[in-house]
Protein backbone atom coordinates (compact mmCIF):
# COMPACT_ATOMS: atom_id res chain seq x y z
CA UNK A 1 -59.23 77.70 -3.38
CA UNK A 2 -61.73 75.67 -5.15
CA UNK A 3 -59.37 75.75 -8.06
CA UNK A 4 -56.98 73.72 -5.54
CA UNK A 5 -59.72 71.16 -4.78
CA UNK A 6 -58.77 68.27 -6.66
CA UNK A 7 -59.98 63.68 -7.14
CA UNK A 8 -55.96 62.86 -6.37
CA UNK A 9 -55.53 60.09 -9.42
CA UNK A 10 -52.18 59.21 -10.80
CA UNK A 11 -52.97 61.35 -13.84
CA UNK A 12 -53.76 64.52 -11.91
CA UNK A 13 -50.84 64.60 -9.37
CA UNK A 14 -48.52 64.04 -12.52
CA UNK A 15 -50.28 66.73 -14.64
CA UNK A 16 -50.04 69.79 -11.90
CA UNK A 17 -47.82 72.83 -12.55
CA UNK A 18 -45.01 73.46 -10.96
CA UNK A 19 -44.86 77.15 -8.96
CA UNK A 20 -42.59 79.77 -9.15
CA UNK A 21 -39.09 79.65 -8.09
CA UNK A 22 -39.27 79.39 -4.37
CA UNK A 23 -42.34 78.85 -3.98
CA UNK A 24 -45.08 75.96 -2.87
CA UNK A 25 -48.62 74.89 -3.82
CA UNK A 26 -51.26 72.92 -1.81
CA UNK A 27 -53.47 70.54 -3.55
CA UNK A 28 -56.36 69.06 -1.46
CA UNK A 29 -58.10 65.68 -2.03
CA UNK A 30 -62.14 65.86 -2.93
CA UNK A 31 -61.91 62.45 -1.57
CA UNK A 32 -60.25 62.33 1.56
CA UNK A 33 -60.78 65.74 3.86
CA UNK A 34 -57.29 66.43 5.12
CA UNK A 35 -54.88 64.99 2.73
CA UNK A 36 -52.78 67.40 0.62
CA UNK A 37 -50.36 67.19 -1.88
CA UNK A 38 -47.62 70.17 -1.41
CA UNK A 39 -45.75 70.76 -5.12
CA UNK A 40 -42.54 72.67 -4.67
CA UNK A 41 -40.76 74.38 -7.55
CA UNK A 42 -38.42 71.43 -7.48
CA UNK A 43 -41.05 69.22 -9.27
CA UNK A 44 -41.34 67.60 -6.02
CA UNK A 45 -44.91 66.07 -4.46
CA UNK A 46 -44.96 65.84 -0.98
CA UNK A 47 -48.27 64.19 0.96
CA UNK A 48 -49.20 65.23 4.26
CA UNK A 49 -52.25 65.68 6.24
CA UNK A 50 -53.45 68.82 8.02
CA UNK A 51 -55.91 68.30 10.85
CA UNK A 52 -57.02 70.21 13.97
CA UNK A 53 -56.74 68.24 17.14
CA UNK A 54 -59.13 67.67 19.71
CA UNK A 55 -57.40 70.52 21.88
CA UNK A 56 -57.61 72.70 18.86
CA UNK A 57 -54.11 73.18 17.53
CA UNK A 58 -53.42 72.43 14.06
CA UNK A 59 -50.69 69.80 12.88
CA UNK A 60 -49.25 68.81 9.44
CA UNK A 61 -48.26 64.85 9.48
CA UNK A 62 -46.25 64.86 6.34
CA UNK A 63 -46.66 61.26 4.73
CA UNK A 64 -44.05 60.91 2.17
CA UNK A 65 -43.26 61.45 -1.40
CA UNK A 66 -45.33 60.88 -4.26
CA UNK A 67 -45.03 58.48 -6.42
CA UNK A 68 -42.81 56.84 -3.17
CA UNK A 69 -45.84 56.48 -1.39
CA UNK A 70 -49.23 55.54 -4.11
CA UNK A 71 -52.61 57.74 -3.96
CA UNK A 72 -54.51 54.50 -1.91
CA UNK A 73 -51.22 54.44 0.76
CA UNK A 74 -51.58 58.73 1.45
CA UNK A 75 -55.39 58.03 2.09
CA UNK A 76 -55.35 54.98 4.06
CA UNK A 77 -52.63 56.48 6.10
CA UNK A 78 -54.33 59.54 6.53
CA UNK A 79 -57.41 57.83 7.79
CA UNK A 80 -55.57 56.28 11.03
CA UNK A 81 -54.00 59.49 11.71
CA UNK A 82 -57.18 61.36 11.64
CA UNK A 83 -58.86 58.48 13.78
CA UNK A 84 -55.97 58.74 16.25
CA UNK A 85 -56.21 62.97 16.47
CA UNK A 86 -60.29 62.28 17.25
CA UNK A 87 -59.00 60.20 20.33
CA UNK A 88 -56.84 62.62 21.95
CA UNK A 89 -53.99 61.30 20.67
CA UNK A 90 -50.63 63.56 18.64
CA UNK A 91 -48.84 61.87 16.00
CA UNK A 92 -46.76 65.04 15.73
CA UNK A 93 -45.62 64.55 18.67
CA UNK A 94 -45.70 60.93 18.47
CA UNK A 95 -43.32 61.53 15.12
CA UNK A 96 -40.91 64.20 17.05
CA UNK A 97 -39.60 61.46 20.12
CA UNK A 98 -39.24 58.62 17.20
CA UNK A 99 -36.93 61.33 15.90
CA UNK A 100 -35.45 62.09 19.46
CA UNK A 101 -35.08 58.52 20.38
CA UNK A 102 -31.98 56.92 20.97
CA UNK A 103 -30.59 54.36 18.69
CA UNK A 104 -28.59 51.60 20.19
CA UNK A 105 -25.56 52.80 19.71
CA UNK A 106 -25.65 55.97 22.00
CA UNK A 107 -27.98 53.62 24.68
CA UNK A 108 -24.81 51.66 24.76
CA UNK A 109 -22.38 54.96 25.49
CA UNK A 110 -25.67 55.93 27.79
CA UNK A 111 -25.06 52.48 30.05
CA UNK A 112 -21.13 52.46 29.89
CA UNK A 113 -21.53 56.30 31.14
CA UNK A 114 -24.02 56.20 33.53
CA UNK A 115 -23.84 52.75 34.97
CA UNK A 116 -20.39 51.17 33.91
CA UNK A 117 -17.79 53.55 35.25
CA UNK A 118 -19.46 54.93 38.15
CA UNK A 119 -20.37 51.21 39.66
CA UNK A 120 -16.78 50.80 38.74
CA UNK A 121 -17.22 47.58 36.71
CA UNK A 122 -14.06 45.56 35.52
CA UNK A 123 -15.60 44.32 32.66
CA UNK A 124 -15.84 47.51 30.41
CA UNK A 125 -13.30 46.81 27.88
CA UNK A 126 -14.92 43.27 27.48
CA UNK A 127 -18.17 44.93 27.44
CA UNK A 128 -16.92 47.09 24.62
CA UNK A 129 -15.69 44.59 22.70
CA UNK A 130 -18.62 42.49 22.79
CA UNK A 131 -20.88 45.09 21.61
CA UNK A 132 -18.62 45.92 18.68
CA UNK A 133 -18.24 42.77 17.61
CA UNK A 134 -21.75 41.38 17.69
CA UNK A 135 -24.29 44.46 18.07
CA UNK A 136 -22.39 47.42 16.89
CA UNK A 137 -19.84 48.74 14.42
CA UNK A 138 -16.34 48.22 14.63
CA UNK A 139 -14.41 51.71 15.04
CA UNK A 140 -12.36 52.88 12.42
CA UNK A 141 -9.08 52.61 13.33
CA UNK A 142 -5.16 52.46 11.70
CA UNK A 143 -4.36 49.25 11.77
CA UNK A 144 -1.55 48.20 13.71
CA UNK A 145 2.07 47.52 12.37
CA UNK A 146 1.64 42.96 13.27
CA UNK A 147 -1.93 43.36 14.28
CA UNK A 148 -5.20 41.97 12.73
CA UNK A 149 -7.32 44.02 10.94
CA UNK A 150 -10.54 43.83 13.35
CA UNK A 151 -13.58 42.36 11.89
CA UNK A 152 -17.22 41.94 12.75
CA UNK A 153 -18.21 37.96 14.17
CA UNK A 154 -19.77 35.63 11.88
CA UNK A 155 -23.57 36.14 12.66
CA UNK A 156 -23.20 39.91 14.07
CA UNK A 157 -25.58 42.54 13.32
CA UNK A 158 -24.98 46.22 13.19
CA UNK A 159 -27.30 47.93 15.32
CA UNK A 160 -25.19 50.84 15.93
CA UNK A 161 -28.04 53.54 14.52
CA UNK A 162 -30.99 51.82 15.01
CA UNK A 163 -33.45 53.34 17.20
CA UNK A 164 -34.26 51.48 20.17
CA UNK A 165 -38.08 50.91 19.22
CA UNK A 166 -37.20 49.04 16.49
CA UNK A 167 -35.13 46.13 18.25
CA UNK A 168 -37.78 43.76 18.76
CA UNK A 169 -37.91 39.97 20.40
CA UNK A 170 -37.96 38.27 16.90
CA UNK A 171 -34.79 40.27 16.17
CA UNK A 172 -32.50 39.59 19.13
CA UNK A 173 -33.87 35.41 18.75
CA UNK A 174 -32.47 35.96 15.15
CA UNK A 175 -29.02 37.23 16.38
CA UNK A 176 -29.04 34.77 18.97
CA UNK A 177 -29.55 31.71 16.13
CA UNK A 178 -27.12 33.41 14.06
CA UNK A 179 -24.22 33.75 15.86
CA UNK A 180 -24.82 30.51 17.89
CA UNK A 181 -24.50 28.68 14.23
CA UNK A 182 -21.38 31.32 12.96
CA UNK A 183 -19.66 32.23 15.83
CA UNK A 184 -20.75 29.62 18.69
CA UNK A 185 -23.27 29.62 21.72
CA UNK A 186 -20.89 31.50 24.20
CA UNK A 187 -20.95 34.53 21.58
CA UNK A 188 -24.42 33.96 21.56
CA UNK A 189 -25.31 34.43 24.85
CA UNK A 190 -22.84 37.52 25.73
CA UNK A 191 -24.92 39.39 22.85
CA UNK A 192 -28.00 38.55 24.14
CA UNK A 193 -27.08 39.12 27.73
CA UNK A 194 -25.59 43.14 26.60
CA UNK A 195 -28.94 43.50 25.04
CA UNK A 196 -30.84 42.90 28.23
CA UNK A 197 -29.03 44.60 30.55
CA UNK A 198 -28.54 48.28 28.40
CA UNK A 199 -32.49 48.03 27.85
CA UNK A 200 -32.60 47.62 31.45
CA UNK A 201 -30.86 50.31 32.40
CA UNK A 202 -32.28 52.31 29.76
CA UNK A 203 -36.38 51.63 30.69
CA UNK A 204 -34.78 52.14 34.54
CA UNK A 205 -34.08 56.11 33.52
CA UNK A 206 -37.01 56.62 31.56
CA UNK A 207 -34.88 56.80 28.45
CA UNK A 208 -37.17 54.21 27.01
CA UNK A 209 -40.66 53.45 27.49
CA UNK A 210 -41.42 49.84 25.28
CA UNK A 211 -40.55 46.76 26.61
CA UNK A 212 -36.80 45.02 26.75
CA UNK A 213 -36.59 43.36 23.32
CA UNK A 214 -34.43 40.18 25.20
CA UNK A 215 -35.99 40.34 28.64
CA UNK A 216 -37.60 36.73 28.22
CA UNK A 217 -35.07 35.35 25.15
CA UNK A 218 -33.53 32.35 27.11
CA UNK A 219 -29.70 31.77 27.39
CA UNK A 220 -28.46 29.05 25.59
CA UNK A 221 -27.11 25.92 27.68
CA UNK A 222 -23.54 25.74 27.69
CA UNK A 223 -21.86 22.22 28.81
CA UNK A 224 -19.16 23.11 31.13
CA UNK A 225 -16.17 22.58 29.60
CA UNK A 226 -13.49 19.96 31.10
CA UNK A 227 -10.58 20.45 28.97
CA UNK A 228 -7.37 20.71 30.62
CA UNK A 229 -3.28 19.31 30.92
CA UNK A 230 -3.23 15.37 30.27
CA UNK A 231 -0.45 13.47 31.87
CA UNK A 232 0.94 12.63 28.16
CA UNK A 233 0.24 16.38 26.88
CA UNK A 234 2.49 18.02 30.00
CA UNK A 235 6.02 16.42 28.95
CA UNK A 236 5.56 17.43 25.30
CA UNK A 237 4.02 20.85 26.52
CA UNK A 238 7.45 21.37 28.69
CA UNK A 239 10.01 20.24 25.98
CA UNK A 240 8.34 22.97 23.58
CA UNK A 241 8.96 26.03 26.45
CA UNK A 242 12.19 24.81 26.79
CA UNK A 243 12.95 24.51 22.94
CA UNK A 244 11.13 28.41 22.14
CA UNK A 245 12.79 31.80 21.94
CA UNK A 246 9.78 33.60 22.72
CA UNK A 247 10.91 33.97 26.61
CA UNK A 248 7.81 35.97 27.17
CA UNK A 249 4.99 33.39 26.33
CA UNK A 250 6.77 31.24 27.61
CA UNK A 251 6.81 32.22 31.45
CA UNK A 252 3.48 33.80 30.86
CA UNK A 253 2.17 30.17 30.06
CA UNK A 254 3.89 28.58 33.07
CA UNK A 255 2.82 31.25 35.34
CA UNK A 256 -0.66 30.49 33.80
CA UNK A 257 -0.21 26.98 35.06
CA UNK A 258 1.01 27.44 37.91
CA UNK A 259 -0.60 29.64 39.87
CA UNK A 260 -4.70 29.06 37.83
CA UNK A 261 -5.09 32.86 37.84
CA UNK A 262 -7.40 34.16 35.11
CA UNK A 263 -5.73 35.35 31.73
CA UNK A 264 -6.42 39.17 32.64
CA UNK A 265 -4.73 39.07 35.56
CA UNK A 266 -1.89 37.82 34.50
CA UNK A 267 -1.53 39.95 31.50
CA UNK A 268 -1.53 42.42 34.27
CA UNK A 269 0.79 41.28 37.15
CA UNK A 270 2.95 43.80 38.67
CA UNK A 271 5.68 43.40 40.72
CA UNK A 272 4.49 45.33 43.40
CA UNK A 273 1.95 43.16 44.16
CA UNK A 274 4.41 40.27 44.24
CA UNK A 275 5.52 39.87 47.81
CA UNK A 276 8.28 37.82 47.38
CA UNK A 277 9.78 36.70 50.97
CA UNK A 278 6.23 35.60 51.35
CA UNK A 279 5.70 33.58 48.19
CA UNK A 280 2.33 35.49 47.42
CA UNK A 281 1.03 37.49 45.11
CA UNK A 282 -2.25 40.05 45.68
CA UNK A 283 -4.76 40.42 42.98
CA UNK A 284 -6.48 43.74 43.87
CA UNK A 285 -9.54 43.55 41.33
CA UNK A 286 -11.20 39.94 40.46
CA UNK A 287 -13.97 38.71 37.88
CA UNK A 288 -16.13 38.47 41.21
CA UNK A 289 -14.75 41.63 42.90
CA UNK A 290 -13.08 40.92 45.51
CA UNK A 291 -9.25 40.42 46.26
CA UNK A 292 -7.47 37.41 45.98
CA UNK A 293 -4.00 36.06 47.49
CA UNK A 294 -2.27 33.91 45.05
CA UNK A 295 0.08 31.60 47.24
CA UNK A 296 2.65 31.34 44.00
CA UNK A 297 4.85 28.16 44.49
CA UNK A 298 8.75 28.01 44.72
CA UNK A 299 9.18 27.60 40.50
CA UNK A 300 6.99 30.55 40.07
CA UNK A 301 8.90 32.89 42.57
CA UNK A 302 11.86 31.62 40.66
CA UNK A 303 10.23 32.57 37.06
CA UNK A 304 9.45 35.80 38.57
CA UNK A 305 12.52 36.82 39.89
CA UNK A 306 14.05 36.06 36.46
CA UNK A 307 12.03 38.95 35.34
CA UNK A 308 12.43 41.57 37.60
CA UNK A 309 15.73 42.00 36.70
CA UNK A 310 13.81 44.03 33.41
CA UNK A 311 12.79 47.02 35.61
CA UNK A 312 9.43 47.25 34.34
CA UNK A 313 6.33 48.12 36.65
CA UNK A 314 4.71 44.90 35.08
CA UNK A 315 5.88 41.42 34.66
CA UNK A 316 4.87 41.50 31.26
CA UNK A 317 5.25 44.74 29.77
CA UNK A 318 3.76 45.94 26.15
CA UNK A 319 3.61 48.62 24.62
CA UNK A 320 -0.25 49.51 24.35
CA UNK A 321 -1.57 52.01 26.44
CA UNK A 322 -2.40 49.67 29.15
CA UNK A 323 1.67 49.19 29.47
CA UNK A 324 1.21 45.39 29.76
CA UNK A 325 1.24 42.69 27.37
CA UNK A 326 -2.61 42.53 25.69
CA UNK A 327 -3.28 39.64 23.58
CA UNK A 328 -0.73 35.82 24.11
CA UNK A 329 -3.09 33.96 21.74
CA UNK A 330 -0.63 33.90 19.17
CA UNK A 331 2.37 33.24 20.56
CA UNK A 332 -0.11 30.26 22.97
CA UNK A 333 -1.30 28.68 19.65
CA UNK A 334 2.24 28.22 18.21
CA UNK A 335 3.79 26.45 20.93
CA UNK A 336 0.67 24.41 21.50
CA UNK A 337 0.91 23.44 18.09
CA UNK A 338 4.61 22.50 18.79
CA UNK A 339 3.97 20.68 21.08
CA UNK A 340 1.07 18.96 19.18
CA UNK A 341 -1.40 19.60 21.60
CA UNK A 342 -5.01 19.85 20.37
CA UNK A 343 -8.56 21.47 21.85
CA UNK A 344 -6.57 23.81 24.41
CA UNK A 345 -7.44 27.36 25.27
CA UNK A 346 -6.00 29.70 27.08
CA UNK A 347 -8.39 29.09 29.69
CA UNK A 348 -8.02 25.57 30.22
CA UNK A 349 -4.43 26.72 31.34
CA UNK A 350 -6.16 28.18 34.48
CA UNK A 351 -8.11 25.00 34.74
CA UNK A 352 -5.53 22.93 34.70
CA UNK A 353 -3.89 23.59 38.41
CA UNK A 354 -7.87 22.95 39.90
CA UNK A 355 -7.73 19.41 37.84
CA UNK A 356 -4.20 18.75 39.27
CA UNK A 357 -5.39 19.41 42.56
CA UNK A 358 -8.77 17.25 42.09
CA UNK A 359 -6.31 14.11 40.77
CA UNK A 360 -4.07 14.45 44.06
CA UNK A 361 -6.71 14.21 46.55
CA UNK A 362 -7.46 18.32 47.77
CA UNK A 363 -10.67 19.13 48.55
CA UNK A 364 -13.44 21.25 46.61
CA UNK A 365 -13.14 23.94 49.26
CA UNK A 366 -9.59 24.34 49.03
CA UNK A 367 -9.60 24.27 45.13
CA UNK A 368 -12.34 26.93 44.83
CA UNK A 369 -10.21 29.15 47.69
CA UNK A 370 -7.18 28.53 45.42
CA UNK A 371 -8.61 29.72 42.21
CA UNK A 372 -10.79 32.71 43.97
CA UNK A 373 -13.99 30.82 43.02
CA UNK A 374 -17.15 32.75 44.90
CA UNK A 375 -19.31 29.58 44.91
CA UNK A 376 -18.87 25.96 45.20
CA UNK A 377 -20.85 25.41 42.03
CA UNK A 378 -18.15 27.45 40.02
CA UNK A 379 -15.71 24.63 41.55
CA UNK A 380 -17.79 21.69 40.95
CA UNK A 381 -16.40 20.86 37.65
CA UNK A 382 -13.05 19.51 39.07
CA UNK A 383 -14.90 16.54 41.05
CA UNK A 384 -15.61 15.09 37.48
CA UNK A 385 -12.52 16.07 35.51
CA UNK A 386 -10.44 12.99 35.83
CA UNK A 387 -11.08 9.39 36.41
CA UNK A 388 -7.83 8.69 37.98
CA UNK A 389 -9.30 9.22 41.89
CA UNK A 390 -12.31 7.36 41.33
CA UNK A 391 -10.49 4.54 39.35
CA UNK A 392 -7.47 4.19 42.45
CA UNK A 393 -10.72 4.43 45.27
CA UNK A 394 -12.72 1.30 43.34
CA UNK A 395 -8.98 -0.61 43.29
CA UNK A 396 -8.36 0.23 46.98
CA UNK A 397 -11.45 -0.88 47.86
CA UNK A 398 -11.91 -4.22 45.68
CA UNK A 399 -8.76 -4.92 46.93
CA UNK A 400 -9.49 -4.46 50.16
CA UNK A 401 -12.74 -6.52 50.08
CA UNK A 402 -10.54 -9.25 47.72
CA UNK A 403 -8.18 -9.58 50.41
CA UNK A 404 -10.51 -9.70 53.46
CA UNK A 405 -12.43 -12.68 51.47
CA UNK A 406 -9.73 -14.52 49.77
CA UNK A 407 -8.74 -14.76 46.18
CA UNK A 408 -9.77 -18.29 45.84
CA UNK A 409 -12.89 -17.63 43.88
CA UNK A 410 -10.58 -16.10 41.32
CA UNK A 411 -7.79 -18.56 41.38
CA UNK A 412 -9.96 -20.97 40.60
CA UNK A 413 -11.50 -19.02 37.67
């Protein structure tokens, strides 16, 4: 044993014999009481410490290779395990749930399991895509026959097998900075804002016991945005539908317009929920969860019943699994560009009939009701959007006041 007993220096680790095929020698340091080396016939020098604990079981920490990890690293590590086995405390165990610990990748499949489908949230594919793009990995996939390749966002990180203890604060602020400068502040804050709520849900179930990583890293600000239809932009926007072959973009864009329904919902318009003697059309399932009746003007009935006569369940069929059309942005950005129309999203399309409706004279209330808006802030934008009512009140008024008082002061002048 004594024979064993050796002052670990660089020269004596590097000088010990190697053991018989199959076979393993323990070294132990004169100068640190615990610390092995363990020399396998491989040639390879394994650290470790062996210790009793305070309960009385023995445990073997193993430390790391040598040279990997230097002589003064084995000891000094070996000193704060020992000092944490005199307290009570198990870095065995400690070591086996870091090894059992999720990474971020399965605490995401853990939340979309466990909270996602059974609160029957409408968001998952969103969800999904947001994590793949910014936190996770992108899924290897064949890529389709006219589709785009899929890539990570400018600023991402890939936090697919990182365990959950090693997210920390400083490292979602990073991602935050990062893809607010590569990918813009909306990105931003949907990362951050996935973060929070699967560490949530996570700490909730006792699947985690550290703190949430993003639980005080603040949102950025986001200026509401105001973009929407100008009175020039319209004419050119209508000579371009009229002038393109791609039939389908085309009525999806009007139908856009005309009745302000979000973009997934009308990717996803069926037929059957069009009642047509009645000019409305039912939206079962809403951003804010509730239904919404879509009173659909006489041009849209019209665009409608020009394509029923395809048979399909949907108004805009596709061939994905969903059965509807998934993804206008393409066929959107060429006949904006036709049309030479600048700064428009596929969004603003929606926002458009609330602006329309703020510029001839309808009320908040009966905007927000039109649009399904849940709260009179979500509406508030339109009271700002256009100058046009404010500009004809002032003349109404000045004139009014003019008139009452005379317009000699002026003449004069």
């Amino acid at each position: 044993m004594d024979s064993n007993r050796i002052n670990f220096t660089k020269k004596n680790l590097d000088a010990l014999p190697l053991p018989a095929p199959g076979m393993r020698t323990t070294y132990h340091d004169t100068k640190e009481a615990g610390l092995q080396v363990r020399v396998s016939a491989s040639g390879k020098k394994q650290f470790s410490v062996f210790k009793r604990t305070r309960n009385g079981g023995p445990e073997r920490i193993t430390l790391g290779a040598f040279p990997d990890v230097t002589i003064e690293q084995a000891r000094a590590k070996a000193i704060e395990i020992k000092n944490a086995m005199a307290q009570g405390a198990s870095p065995a165990t400690r070591l086996r749930e870091k090894r059992n610990e999720l990474t971020f990748g399965q605490a995401f499949e853990r939340y979309i399991e466990h909270h996602a489908i059974p609160e029957g949230l409408k968001t998952i594919d969103n969800m999904r895509g947001d994590f793949e793009r910014y936190l996770g990995q992108i899924p290897s996939e064949p890529a389709k026959k006219h589709g785009k390749v899929r890539v990570k966002s400018a600023g991402s990180v890939n936090w697919q097998n990182k365990k959950l203890s090693a997210i920390q604060k400083r490292d979602v602020i990073h991602l935050r900075t990062a893809l607010a400068n590569g990918s813009g502040d909306a990105a931003a804050n949907h990362a951050v804002k996935l973060v929070r709520v699967i560490f949530n849900k996570l700490i909730e179930w006792e699947y985690f016991a550290g703190p949430n990583p993003a639980a005080t890293v603040k949102i950025l600000t986001i200026k509401a945005r105001e973009r929407f239809l100008q009175k020039d932009e319209l004419p050119r926007l209508f000579a371009a539908l009229a002038e393109t072959g791609n039939i389908a973009i085309r009525d999806y864009i009007l139908l856009s317009i005309l009745t302000g329904a979000r973009k997934a919902n009308v990717l996803a318009m069926r037929f059957d929920a069009v009642d047509f003697d009645r000019a409305e059309w039912r939206i079962p399932d809403t951003k804010n969860g509730e239904p919404l009746i879509v009173q659909l003007p006489a041009e849209a009935v019209q665009i409608l019943g020009e394509r029923r006569k395809d048979l399909s369940t949907w108004v805009f069929p596709g061939r994905g699994k969903s059965g509807h059309m998934q993804s206008p942005k393409r066929g959107v950005t060429a006949i904006l560009e036709s049309a030479g129309i600048d700064n428009l999203r596929i969004h603003d399309l929606r926002r458009t009939l609330g602006s329309w409706q703020a510029i001839t004279g309808s009320s908040l209330a009966i905007i927000g009701k039109s649009l399904g808006h849940k709260s009179v802030a979500a509406t508030q934008v339109y009271a700002r959007l256009s100058a046009d009512p404010v500009r004809d009140s002032v003349a109404r008024a000045t004139a009014a006041m003019l008139d009452a008082g005379g317009h000699a002061l002026f003449e004069k002048k």
